[in-house]
Protein backbone atom coordinates (compact mmCIF):
# COMPACT_ATOMS: atom_id res chain seq x y z
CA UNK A 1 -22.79 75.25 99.13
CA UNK A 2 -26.38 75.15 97.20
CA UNK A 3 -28.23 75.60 99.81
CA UNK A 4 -26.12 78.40 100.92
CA UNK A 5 -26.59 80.22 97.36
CA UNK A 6 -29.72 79.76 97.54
CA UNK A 7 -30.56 80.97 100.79
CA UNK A 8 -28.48 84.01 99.47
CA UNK A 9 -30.48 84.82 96.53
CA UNK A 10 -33.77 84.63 98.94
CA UNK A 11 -32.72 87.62 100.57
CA UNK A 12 -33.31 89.56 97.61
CA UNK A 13 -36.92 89.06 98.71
CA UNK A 14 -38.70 92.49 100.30
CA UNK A 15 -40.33 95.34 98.64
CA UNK A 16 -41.85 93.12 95.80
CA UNK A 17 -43.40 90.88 98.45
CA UNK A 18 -45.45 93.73 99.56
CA UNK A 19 -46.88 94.40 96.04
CA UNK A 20 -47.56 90.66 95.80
CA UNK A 21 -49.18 90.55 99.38
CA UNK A 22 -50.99 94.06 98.51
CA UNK A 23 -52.39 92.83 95.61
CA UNK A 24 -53.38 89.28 96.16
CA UNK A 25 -56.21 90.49 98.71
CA UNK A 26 -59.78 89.58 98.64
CA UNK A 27 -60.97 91.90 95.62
CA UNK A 28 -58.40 89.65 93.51
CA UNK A 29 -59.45 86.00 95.37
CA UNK A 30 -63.61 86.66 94.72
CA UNK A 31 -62.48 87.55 91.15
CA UNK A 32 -60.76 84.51 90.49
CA UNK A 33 -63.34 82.56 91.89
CA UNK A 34 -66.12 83.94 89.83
CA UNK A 35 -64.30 83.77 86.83
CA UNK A 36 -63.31 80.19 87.12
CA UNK A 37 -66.73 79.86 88.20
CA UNK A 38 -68.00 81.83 85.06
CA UNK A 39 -65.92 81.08 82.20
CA UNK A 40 -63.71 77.89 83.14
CA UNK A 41 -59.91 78.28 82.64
CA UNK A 42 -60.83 80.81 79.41
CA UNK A 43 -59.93 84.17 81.28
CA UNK A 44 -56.25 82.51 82.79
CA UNK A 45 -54.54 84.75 80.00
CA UNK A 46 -55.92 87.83 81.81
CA UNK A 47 -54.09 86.72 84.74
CA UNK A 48 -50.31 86.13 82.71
CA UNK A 49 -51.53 89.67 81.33
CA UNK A 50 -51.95 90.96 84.20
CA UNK A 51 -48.48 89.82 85.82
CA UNK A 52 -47.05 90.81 82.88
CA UNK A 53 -48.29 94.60 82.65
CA UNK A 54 -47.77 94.47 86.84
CA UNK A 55 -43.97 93.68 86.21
CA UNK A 56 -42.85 95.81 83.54
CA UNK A 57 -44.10 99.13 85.38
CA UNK A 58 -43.24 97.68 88.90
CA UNK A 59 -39.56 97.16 88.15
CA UNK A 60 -39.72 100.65 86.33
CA UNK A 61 -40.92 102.32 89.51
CA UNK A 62 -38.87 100.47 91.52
CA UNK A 63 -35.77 101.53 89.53
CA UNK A 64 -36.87 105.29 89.70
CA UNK A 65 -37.02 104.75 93.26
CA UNK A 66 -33.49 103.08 93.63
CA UNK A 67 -31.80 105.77 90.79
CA UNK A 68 -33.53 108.96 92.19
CA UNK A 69 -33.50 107.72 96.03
CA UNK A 70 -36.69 109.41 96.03
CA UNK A 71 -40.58 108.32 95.77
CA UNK A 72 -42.53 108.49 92.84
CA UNK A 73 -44.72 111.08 94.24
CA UNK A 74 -41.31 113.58 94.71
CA UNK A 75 -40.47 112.40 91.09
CA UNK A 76 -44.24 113.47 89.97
CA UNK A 77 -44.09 117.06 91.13
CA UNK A 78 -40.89 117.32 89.57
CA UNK A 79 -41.72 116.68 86.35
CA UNK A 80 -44.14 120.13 86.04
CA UNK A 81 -42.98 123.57 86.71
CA UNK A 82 -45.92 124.84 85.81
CA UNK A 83 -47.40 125.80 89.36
CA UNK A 84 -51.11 125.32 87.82
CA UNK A 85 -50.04 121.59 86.38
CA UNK A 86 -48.16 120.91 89.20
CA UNK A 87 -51.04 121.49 91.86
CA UNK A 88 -53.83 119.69 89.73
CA UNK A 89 -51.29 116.47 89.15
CA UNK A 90 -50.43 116.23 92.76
CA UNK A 91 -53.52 116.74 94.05
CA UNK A 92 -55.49 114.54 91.63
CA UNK A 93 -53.59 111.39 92.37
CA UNK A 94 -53.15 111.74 96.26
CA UNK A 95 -56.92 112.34 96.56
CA UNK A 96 -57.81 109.64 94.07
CA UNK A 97 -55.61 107.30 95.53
CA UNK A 98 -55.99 108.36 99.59
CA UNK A 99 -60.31 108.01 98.88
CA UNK A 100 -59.74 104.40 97.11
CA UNK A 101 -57.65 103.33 100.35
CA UNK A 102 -60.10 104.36 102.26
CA UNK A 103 -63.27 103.11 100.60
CA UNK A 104 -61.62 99.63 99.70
CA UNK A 105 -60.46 98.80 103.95
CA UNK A 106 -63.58 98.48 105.28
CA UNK A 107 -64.00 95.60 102.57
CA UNK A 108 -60.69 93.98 102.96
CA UNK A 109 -61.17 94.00 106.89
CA UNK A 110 -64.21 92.12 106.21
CA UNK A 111 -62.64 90.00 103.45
CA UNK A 112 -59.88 88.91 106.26
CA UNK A 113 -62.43 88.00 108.81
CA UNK A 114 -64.75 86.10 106.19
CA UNK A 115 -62.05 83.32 106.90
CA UNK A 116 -62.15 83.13 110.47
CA UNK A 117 -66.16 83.35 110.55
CA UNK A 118 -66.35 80.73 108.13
CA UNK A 119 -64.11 78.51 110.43
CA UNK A 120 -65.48 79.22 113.78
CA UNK A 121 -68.66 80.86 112.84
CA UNK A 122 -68.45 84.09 114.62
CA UNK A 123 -70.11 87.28 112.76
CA UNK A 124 -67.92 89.06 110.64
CA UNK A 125 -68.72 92.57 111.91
CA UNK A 126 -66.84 91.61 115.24
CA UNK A 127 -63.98 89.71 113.89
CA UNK A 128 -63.10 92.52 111.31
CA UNK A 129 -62.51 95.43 114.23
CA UNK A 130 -60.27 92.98 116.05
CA UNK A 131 -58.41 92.14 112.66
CA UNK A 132 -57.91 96.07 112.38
CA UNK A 133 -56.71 97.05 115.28
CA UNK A 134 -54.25 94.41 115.34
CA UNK A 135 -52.85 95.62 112.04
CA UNK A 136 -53.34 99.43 113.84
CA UNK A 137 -50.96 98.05 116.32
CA UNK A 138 -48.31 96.69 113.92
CA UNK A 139 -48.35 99.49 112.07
CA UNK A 140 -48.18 102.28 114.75
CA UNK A 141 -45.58 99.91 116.66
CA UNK A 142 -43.58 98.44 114.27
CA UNK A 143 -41.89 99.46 110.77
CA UNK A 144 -40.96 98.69 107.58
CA UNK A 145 -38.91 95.45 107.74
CA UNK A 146 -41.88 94.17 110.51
CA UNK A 147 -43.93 94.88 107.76
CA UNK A 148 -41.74 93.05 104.83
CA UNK A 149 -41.47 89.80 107.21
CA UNK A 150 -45.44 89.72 107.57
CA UNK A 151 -46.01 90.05 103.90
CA UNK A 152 -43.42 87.66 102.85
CA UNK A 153 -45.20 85.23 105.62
CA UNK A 154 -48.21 85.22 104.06
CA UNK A 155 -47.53 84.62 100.84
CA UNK A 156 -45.90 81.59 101.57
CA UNK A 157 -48.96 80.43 103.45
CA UNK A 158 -50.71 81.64 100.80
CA UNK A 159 -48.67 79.80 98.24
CA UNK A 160 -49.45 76.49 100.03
CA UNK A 161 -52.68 76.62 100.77
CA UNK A 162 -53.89 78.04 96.84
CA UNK A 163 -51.74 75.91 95.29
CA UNK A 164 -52.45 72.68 97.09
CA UNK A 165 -56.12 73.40 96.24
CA UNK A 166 -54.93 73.76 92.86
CA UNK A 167 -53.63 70.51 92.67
CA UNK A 168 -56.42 68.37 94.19
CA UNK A 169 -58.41 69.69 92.22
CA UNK A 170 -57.14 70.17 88.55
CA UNK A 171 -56.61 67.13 86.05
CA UNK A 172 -56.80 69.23 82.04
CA UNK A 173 -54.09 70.38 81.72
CA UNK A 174 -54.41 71.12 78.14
CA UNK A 175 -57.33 73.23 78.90
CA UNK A 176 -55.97 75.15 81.29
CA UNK A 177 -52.41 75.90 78.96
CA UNK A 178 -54.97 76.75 76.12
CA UNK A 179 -56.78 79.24 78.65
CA UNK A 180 -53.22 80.67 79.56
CA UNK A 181 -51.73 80.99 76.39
CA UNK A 182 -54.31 82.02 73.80
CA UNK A 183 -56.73 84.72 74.23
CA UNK A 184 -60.38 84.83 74.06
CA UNK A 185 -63.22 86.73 75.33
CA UNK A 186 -66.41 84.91 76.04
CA UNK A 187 -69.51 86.30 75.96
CA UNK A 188 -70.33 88.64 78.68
CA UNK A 189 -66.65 88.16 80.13
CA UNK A 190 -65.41 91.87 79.43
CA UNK A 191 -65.93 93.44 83.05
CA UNK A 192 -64.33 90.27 84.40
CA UNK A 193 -61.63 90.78 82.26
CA UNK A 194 -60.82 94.33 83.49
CA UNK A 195 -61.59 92.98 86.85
CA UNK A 196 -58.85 90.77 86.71
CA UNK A 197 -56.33 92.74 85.63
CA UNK A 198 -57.73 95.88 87.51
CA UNK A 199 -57.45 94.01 91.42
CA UNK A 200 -53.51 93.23 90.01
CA UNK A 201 -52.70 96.35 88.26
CA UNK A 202 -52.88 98.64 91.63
CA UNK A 203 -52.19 102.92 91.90
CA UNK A 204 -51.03 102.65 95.26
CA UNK A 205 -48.97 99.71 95.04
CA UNK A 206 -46.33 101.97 92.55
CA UNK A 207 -45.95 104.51 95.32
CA UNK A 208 -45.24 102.09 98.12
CA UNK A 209 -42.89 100.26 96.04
CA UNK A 210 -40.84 103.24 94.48
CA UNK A 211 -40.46 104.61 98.06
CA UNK A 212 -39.76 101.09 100.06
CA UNK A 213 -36.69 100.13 97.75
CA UNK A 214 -34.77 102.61 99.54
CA UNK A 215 -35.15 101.15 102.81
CA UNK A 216 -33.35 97.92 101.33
CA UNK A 217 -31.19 99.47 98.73
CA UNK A 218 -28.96 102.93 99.09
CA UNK A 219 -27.52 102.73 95.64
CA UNK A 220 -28.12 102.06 91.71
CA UNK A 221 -26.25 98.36 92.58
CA UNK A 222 -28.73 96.75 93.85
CA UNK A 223 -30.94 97.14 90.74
CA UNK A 224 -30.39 93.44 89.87
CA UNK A 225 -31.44 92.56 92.78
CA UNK A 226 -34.78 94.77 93.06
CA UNK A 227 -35.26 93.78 89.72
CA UNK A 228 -35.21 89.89 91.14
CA UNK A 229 -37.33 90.43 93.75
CA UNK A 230 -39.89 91.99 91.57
CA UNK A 231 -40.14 89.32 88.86
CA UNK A 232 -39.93 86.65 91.42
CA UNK A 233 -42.70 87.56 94.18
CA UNK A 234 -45.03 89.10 91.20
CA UNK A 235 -44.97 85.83 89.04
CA UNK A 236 -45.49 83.76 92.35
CA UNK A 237 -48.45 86.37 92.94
CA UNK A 238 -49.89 85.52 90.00
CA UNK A 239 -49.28 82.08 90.26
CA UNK A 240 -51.17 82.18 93.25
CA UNK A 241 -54.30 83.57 91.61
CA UNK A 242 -54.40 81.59 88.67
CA UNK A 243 -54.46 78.68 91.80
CA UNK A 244 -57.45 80.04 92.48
CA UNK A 245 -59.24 80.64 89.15
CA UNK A 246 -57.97 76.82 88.14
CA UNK A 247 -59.67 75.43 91.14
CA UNK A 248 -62.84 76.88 90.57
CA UNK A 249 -62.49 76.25 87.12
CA UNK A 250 -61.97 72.34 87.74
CA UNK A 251 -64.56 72.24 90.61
CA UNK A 252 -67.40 74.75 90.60
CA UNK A 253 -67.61 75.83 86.35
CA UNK A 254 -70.82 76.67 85.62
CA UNK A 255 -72.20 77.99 89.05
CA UNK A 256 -72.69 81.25 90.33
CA UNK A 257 -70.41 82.13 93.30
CA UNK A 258 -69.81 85.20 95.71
CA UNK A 259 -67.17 84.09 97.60
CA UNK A 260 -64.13 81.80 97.80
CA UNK A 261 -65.24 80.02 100.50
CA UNK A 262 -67.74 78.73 98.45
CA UNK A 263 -64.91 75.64 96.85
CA UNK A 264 -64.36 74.34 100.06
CA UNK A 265 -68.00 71.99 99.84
CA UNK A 266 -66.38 70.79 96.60
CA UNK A 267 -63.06 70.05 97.71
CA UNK A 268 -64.23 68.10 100.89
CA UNK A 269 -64.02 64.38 98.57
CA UNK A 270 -60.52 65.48 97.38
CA UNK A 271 -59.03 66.92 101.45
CA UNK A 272 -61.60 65.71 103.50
CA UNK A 273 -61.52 68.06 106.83
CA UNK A 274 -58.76 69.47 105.56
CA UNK A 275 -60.50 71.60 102.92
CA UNK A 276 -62.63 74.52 104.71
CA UNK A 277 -58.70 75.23 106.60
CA UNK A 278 -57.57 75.42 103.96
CA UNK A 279 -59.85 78.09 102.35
CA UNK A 280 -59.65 79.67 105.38
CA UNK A 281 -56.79 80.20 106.14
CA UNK A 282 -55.93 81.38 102.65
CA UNK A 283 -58.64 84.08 102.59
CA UNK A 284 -57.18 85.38 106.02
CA UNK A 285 -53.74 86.00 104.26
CA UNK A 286 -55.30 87.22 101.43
CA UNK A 287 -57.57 90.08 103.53
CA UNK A 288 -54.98 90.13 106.09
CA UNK A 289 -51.85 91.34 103.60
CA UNK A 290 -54.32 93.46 101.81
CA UNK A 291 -55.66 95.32 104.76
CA UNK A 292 -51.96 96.19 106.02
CA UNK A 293 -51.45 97.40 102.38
CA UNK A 294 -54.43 99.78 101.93
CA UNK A 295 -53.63 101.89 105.06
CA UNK A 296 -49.86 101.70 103.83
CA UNK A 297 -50.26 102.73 100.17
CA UNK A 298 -52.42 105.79 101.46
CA UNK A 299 -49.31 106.84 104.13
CA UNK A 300 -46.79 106.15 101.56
CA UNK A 301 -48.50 107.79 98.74
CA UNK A 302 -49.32 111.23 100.58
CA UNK A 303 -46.01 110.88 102.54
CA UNK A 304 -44.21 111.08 98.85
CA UNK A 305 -45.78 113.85 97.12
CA UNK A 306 -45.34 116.01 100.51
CA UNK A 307 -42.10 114.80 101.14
CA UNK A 308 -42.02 113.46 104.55
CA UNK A 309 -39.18 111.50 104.70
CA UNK A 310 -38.69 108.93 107.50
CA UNK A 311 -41.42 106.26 106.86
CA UNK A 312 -42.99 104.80 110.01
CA UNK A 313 -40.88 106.59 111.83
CA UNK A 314 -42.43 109.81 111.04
CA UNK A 315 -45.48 110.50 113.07
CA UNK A 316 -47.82 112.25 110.12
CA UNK A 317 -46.64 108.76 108.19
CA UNK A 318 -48.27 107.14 111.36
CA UNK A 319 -51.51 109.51 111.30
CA UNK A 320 -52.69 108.80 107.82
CA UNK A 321 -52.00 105.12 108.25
CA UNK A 322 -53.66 105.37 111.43
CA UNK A 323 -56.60 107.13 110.23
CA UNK A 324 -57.38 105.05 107.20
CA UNK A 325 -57.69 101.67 109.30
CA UNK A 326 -59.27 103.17 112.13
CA UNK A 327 -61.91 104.21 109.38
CA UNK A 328 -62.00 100.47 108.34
CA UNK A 329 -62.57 99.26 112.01
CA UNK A 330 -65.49 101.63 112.53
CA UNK A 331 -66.69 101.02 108.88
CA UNK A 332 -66.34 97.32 108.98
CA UNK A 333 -67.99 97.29 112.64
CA UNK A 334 -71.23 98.37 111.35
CA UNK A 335 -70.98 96.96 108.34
CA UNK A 336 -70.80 100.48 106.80
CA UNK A 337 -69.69 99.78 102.67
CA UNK A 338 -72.15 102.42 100.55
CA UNK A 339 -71.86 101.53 97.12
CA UNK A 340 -71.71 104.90 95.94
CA UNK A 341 -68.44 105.36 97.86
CA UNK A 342 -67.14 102.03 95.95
CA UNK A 343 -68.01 103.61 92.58
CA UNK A 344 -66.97 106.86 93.07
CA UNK A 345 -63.11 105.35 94.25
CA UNK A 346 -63.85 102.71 91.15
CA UNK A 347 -63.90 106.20 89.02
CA UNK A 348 -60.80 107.87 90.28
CA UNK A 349 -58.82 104.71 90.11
CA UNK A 350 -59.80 104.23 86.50
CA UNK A 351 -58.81 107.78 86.23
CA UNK A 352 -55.87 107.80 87.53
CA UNK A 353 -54.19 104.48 86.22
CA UNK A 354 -54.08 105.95 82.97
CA UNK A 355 -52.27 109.39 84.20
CA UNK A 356 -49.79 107.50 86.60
CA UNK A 357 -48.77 104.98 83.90
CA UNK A 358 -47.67 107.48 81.45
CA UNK A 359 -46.05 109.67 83.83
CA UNK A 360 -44.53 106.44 84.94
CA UNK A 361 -43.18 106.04 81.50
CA UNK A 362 -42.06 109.78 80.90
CA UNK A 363 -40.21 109.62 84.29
CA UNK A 364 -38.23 106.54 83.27
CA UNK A 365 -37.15 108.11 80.15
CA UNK A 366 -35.65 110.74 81.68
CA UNK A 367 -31.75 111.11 80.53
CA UNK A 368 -31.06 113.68 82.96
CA UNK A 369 -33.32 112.13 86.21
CA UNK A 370 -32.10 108.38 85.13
CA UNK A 371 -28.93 108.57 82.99
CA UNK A 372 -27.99 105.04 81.84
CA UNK A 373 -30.96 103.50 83.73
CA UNK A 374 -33.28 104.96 81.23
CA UNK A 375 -35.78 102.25 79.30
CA UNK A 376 -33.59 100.58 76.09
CA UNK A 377 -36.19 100.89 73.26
CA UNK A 378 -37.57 97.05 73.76
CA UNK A 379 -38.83 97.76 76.84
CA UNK A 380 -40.13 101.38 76.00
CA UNK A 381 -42.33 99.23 73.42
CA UNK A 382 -43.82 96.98 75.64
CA UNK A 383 -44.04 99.40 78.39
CA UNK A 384 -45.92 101.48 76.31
CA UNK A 385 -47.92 98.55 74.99
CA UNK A 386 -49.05 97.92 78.71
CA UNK A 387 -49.70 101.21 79.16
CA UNK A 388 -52.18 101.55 76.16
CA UNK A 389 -53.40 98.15 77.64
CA UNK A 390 -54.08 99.49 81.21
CA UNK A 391 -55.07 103.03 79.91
CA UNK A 392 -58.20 101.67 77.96
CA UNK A 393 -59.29 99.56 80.76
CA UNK A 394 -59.05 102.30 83.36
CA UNK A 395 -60.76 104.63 80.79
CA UNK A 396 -63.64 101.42 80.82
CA UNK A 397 -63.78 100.83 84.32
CA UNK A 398 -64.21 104.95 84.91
CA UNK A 399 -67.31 105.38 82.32
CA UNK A 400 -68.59 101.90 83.92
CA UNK A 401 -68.53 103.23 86.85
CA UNK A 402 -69.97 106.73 86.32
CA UNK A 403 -72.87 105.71 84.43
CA UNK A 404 -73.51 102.86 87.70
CA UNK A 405 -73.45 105.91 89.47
CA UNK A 406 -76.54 107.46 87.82
């Protein structure tokens, strides 16, 4: 009978894991490397921070999604009448967000394949193209609930593989609850910070998950449930990275790293052959869920604010998916990443967080949009705490990234 219940209450699972498997993606693995690498287990409160801010404005988006049955992108232009407003909000965020999708897949393609070249030793540039068009065929082919079961997949494998590492490898545990639970900022850690919370925090990820709640839930009862799956799959998300930052933390401190592939000469005394499978195959689900994701959050995102309903089945759904990766495969195939490009989407994202977190919050206090599902005024605080939080980083990421431009 409790194995029955609990199978039960796994089915909850769905739309969150696709916001855990979207974020955890390469971007967030190097980070957590180099700032275990860089500061020791000092920055792990950026990470509960970070789950924290992801969680309060997930389950808010996923509950305007659920309430409204529509996206957040329908809920966005109906918040202006003004025509002027109206065209310069929409706009805005769809091309901010569509340009960051499409800048950030020709890195997460290579991210995925950094595994398998690792492991077998076979160039990146050709392993990347292959990883893309299979996800080009999954996502032309198949639909949301193939989708759902590939995400949840891999962060299971994900959750073994990190956390096993974890582990091994980690023995103060004082040191890394002190790192957790009280803040500090070492010198030179700022960008790291925002970094952390940035590759967690992610624009896209609030329009695939207001408009993929629908597809599991038709009505304002299964709230709890969304609600579940969102604080369950996000915590085990950041579980997951703080894995990571704890392991380099305990093995490589002090060192400077580029990649996580870099902990599996340390590990070796603690897993023997065990240990470069294990990093690779974790950095494979990492790139893997994250380069499904990117594609995905551009399709969902202009899908939403143009109101094309249907999802994969919906063939201009399938174009923009199918035109982001296919942009990645080319990209990634000649090793095409300009940094410009990176900056410039660095710039509109820390534009945009800002803009969609407070229309996030204006939305959800809607009495007439959400009647009784509106915010009670404890979590209006700390929503709006997180969005101050996320606002000033976004702000600090933008002018970072404008004056790296010049």
């Amino acid at each position: 009978m409790t194995r029955n219940k609990f199978i039960e209450k796994l089915k909850v699972i769905g739309p969150g894991a696709i916001i855990t498997a979207s974020f955890i993606g390469p971007g967030t693995v190097t980070t957590a490397t180099r700032a275990g690498a860089g500061f020791g287990f000092a920055l792990l409160w950026a990470v509960v921070f970070a789950i924290i801010a992801t969680i309060v404005l997930q389950e808010m988006v996923a509950r305007i999604g659920i309430v409204t049955g529509e996206g957040l992108g329908e809920n966005i232009r109906d918040l202006f009448n003004n025509v002027i407003l109206k065209f310069a909000a929409v706009w805005l965020v769809m091309i901010a967000v569509v340009v960051g999708c499409a800048a950030y897949i020709s890195g997460d393609l290579l991210g995925t394949s950094l595994g398998v070249s690792y492991l077998f030793g076979i160039p990146e540039n050709f392993v990347a193209p292959i990883i893309g068009t299979l996800i080009l065929i999954l996502g032309l082919s198949g639909g949301y609930k193939i989708i759902e079961k590939v995400m949840i997949a891999l962060i299971v494998i994900m959750s073994i593989t990190f956390i096993t590492t974890m582990i091994v490898s980690a023995s103060d545990l004082g040191a890394i609850l002190k790192g957790a639970f009280i803040p500090g900022i070492p010198n030179g850690s700022i960008l790291m910070i925002i970094a952390l919370i940035g590759t967690t925090v992610v624009p896209y990820n609030f329009f695939i998950h207001a408009s993929t709640v629908s597809e599991k839930w038709d009505s304002v009862d299964g709230l709890r449930e969304s609600r579940m799956d969102t604080i369950i799959t996000i915590t085990v998300g950041g579980i997951i990275t703080a894995a990571i930052l704890i392991t380099a933390g305990a093995l490589i401190y002090g060192t400077e790293v580029t990649s996580v592939v870099e902990l599996a000469a340390p590990l070796e005394p603690l897993m023997g052959d065990l240990a470069p499978l294990f990093i690779s195959i974790g950095l494979f689900s990492a790139g893997f869920s994250s380069a499904i994701a990117s594609p995905m959050g551009a399709a969902v995102t202009v899908s939403s604010f143009m109101r094309w309903k249907g999802g994969f089945d919906n063939k201009k759904y399938k174009t923009v998916f199918g035109l982001v990766i296919g942009l990645g495969i080319i990209t990634s195939a000649i090793g095409f990443e300009p940094l410009e490009v990176l900056l410039f989407a660095q710039a509109l994202n820390g534009l945009i967080l800002p803009i969609i977190a407070i229309l996030i919050m204006i939305i959800i206090n809607k009495k007439n949009l959400m009647e009784k599902h509106v915010n009670p005024l404890w979590l209006n605080i700390i929503g709006w705490l997180v969005t101050a939080v996320v606002s000033f980083l976004g702000i600090y990421s933008l002018v970072d990234a404008i004056s790296s431009l010049f």
